[in-house]
C-alpha atoms as a PDB file:
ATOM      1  CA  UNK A   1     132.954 124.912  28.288  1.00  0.00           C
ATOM      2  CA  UNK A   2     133.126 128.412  30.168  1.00  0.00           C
ATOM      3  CA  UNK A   3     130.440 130.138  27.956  1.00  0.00           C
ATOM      4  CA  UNK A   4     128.253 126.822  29.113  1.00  0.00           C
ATOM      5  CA  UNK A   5     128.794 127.515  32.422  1.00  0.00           C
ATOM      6  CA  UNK A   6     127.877 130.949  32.595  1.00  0.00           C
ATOM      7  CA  UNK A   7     124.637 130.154  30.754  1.00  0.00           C
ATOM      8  CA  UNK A   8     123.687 127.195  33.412  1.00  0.00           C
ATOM      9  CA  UNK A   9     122.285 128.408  36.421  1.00  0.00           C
ATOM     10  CA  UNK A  10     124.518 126.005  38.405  1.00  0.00           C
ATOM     11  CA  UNK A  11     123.049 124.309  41.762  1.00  0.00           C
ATOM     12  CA  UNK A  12     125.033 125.733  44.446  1.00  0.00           C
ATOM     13  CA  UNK A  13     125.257 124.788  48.334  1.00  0.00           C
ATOM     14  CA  UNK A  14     126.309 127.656  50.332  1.00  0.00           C
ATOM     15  CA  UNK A  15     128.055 126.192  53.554  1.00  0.00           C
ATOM     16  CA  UNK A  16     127.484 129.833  55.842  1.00  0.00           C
ATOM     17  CA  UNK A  17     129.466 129.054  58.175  1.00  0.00           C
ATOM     18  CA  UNK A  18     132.803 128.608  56.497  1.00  0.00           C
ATOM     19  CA  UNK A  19     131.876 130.972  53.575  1.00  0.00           C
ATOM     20  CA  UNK A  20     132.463 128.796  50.842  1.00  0.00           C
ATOM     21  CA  UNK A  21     130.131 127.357  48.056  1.00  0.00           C
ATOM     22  CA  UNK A  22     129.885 123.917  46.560  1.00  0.00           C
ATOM     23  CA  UNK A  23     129.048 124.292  42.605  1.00  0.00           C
ATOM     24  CA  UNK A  24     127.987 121.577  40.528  1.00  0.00           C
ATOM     25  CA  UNK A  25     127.656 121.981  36.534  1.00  0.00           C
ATOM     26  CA  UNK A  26     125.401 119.226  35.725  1.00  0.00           C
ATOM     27  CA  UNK A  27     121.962 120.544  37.506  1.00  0.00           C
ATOM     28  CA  UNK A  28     119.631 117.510  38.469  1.00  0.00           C
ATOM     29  CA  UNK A  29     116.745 116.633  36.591  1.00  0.00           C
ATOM     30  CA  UNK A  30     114.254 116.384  39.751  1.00  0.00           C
ATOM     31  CA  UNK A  31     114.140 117.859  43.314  1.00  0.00           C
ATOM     32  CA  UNK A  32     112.375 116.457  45.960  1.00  0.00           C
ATOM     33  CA  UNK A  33     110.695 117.743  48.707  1.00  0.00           C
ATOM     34  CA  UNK A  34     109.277 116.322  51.305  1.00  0.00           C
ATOM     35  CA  UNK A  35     107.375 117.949  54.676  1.00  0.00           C
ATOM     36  CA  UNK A  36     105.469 115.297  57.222  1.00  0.00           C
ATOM     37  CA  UNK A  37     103.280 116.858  59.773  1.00  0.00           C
ATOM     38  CA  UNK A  38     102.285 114.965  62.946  1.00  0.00           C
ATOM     39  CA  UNK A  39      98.389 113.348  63.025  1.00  0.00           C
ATOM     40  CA  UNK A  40      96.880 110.771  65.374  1.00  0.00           C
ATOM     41  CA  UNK A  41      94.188 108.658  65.015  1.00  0.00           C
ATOM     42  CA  UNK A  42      91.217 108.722  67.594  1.00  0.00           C
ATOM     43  CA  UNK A  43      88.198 106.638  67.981  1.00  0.00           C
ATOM     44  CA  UNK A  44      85.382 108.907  67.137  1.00  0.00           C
ATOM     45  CA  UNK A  45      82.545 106.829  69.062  1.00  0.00           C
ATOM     46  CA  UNK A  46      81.051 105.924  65.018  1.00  0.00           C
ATOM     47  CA  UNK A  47      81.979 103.910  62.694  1.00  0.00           C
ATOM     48  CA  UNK A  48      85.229 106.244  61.484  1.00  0.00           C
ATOM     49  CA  UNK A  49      88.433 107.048  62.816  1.00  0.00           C
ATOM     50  CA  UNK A  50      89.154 111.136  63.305  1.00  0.00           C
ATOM     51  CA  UNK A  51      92.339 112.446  62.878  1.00  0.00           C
ATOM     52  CA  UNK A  52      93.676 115.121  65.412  1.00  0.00           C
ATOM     53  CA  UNK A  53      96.606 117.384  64.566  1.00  0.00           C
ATOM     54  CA  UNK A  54      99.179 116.643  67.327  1.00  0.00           C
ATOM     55  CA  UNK A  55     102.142 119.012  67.033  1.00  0.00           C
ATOM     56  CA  UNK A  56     104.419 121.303  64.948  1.00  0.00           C
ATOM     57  CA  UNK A  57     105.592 118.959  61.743  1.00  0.00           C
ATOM     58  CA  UNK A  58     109.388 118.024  61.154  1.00  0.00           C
ATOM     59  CA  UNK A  59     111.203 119.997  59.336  1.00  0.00           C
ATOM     60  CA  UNK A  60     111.256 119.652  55.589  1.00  0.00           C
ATOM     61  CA  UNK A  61     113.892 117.953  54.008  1.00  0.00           C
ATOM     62  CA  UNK A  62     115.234 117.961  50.197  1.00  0.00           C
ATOM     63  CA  UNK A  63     117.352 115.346  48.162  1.00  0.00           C
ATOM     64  CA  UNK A  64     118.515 115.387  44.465  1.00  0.00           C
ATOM     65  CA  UNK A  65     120.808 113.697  42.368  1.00  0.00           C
ATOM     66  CA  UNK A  66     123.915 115.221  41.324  1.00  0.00           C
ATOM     67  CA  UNK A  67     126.381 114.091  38.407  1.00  0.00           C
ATOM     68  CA  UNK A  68     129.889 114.660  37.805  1.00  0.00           C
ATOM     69  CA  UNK A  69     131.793 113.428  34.823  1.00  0.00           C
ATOM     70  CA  UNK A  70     135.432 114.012  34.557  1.00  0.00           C
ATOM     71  CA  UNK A  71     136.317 111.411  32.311  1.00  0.00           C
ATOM     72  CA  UNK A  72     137.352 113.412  29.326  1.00  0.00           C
ATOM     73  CA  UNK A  73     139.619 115.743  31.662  1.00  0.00           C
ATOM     74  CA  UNK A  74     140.886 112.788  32.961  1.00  0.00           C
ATOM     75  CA  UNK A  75     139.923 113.886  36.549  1.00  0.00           C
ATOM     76  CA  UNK A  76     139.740 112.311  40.388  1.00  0.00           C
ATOM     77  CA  UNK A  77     135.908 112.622  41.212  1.00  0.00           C
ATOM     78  CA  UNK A  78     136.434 111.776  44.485  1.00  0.00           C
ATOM     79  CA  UNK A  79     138.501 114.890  44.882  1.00  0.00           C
ATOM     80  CA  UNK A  80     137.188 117.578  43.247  1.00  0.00           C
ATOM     81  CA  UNK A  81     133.496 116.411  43.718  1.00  0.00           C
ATOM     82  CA  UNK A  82     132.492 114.024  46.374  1.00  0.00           C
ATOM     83  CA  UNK A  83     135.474 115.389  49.036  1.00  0.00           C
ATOM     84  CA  UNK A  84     133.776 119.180  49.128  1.00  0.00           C
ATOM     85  CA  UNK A  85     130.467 117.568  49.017  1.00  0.00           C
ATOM     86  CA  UNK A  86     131.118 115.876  52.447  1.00  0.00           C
ATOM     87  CA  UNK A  87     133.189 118.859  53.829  1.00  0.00           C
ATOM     88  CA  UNK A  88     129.322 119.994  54.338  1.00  0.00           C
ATOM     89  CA  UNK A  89     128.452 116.906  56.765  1.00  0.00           C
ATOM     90  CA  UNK A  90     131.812 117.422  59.183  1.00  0.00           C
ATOM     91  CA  UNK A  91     130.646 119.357  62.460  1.00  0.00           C
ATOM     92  CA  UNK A  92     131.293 123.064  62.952  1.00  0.00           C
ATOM     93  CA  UNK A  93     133.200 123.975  66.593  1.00  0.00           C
ATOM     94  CA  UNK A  94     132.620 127.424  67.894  1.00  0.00           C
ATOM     95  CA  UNK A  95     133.762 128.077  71.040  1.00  0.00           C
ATOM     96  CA  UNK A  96     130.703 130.686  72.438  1.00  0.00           C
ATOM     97  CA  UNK A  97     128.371 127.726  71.132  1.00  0.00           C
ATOM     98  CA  UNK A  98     130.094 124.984  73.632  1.00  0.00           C
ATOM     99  CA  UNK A  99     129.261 122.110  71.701  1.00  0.00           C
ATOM    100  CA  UNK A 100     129.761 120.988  67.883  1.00  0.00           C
ATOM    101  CA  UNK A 101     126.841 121.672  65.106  1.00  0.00           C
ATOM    102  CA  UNK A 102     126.208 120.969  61.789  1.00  0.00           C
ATOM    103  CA  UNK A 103     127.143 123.615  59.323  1.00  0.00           C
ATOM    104  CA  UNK A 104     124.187 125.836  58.128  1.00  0.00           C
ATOM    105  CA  UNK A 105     123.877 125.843  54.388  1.00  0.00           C
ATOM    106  CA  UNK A 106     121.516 127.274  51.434  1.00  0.00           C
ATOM    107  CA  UNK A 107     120.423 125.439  48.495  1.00  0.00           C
ATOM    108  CA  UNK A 108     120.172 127.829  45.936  1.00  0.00           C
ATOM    109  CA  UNK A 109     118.908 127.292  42.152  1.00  0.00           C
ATOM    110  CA  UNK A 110     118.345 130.142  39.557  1.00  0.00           C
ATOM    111  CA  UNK A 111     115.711 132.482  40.738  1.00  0.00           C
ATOM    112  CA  UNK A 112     112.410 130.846  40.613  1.00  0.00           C
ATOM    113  CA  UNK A 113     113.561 127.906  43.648  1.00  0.00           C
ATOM    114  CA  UNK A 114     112.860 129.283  46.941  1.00  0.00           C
ATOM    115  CA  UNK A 115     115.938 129.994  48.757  1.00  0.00           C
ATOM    116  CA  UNK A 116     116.296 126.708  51.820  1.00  0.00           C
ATOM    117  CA  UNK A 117     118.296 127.391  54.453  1.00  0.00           C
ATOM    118  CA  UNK A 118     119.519 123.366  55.864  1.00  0.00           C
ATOM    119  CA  UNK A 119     121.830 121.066  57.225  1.00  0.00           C
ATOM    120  CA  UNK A 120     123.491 118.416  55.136  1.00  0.00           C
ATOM    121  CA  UNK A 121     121.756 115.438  57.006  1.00  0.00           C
ATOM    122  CA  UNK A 122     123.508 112.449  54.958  1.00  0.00           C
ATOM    123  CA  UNK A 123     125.383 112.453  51.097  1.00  0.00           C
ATOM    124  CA  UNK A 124     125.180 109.150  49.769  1.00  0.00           C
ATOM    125  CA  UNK A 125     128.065 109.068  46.590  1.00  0.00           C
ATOM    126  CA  UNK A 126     127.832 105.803  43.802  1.00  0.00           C
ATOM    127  CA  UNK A 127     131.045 105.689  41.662  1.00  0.00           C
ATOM    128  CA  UNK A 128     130.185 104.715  38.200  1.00  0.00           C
ATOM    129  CA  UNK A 129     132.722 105.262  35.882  1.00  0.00           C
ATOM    130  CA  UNK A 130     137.195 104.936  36.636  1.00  0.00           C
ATOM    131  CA  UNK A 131     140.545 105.383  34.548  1.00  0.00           C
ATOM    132  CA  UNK A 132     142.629 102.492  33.625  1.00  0.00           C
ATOM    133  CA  UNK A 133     144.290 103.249  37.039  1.00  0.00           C
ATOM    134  CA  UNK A 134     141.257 103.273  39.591  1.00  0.00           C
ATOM    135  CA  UNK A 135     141.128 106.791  39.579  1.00  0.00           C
ATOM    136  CA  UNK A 136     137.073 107.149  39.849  1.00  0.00           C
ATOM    137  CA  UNK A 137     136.033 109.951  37.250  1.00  0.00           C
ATOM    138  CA  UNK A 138     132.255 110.012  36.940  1.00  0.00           C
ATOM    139  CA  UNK A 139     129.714 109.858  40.397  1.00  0.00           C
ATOM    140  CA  UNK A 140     125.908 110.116  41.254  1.00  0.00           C
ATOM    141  CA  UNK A 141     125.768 112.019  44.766  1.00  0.00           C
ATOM    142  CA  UNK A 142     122.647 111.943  46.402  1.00  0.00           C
ATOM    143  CA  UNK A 143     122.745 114.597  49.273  1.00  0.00           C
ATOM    144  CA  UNK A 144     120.068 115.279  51.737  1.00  0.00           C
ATOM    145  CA  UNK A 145     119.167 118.442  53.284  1.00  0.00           C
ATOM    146  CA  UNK A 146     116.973 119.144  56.382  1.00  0.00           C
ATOM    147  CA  UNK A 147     115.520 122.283  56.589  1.00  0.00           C
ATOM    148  CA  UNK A 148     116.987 124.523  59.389  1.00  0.00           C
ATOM    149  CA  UNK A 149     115.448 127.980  59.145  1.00  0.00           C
ATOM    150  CA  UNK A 150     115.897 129.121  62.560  1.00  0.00           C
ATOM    151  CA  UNK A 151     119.913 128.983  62.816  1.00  0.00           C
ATOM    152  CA  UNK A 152     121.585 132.807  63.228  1.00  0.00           C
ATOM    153  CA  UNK A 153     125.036 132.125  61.793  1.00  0.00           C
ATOM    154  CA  UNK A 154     127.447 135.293  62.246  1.00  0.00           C
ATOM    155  CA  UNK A 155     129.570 135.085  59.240  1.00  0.00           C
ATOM    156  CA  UNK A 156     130.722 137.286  55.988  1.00  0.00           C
ATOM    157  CA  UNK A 157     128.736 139.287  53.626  1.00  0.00           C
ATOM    158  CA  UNK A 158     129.024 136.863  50.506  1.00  0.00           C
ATOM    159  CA  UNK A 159     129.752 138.978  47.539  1.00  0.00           C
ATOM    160  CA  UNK A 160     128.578 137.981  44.085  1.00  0.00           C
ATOM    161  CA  UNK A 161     131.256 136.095  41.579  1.00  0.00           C
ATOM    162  CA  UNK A 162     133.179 133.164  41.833  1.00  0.00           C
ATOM    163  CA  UNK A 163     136.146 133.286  43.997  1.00  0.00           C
ATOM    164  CA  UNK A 164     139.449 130.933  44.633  1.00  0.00           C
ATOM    165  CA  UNK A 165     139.669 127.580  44.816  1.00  0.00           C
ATOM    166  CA  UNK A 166     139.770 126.827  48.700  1.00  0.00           C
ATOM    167  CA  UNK A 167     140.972 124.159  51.223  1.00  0.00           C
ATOM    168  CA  UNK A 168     143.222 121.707  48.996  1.00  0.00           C
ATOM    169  CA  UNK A 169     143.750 121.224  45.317  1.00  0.00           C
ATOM    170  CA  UNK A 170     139.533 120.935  44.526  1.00  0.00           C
ATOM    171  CA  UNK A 171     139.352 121.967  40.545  1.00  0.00           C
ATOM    172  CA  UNK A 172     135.769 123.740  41.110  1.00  0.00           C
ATOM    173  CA  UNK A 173     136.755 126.137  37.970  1.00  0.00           C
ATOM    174  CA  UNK A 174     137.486 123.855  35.411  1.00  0.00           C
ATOM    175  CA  UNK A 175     134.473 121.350  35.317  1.00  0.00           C
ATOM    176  CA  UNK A 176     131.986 123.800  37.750  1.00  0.00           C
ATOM    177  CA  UNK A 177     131.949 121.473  40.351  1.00  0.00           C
ATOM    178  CA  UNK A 178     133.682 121.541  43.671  1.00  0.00           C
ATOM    179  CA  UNK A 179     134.175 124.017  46.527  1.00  0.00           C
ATOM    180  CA  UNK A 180     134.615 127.883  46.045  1.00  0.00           C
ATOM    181  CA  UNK A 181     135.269 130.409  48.300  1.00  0.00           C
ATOM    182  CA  UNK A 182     134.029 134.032  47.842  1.00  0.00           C
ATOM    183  CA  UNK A 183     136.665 136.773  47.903  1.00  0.00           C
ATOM    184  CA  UNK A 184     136.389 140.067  49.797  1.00  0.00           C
END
């Protein structure tokens, strides 16, 4: 399963602020992005309607589905997948901000998706699959990303390679998904 891994180009969501990454091994199938932009509709004096452009558009956001399957290692989903998944929702504190923010993240996958810098605006998680005792082993998350290009974050140079497994007992090495941190 390692030599699979390294030949994936893994999704990965890069939480900046805390310097860790969540890696999944099962990429999605389909990304989708989606940008609206602001229009109004006038009465031209004729017979047609014109439309006027009427501000800056919302940011863009991004959703995809991603699978985990840890049936065959016998594995806690919830745990080692959905848990770091929703570590990226929970609020960042800094004190010289004064108030709490969402933590800055990048979607990154392989080298031909544009790099989107974002805030994990909602993760929805659909257990499909559990062990004789409850333990759920295979989920569908579906997380969704707003596009947040303008937030400075003043953290660590990431360095490339995996790293430790961080913040609890999250597998992340074993299966390729959960939450890695970078070493120095």
């Amino acid at each position: 399963m390692a030599n699979l891994f390294q030949q994936l180009e893994p999704v990965t969501i890069r939480n900046r602020d805390d310097n860790y990454d969540f890696i999944t091994f099962y990429n999605p199938k389909e990304l989708a992005l989606d940008q609206n932009v602001k229009w109004s509709e006038h009465d031209g004096g004729r017979a047609h309607k014109e439309l006027e452009y009427t501000g800056a558009p919302a940011p863009m956001t991004l959703s995809c589905e991603l699978f985990c399957d840890l049936y065959e290692e016998r594995g806690n989903v919830d745990l080692d997948f959905v848990e770091p998944l929703l570590e990226l929702t929970r609020p960042v504190y800094r004190r010289e901000e004064g108030a709490p923010r969402p933590p800055v993240c990048i979607f990154l996958w392989g080298k031909g998706f544009r790099r989107f810098q974002c805030v994990v605006e909602s993760v929805s998680v659909k257990y499909t699959m559990f062990l004789a005792d409850g333990t759920p082993c295979r989920a569908t998350a579906t997380p969704k990303m707003k596009h947040a290009p303008l937030i400075k974050v003043k953290s660590k140079t990431f360095k490339p390679g995996y790293g430790e497994v961080k913040r609890g007992d999250y597998s992340g090495g074993t299966t390729g998904a959960g939450l890695v941190s970078w070493l120095e």
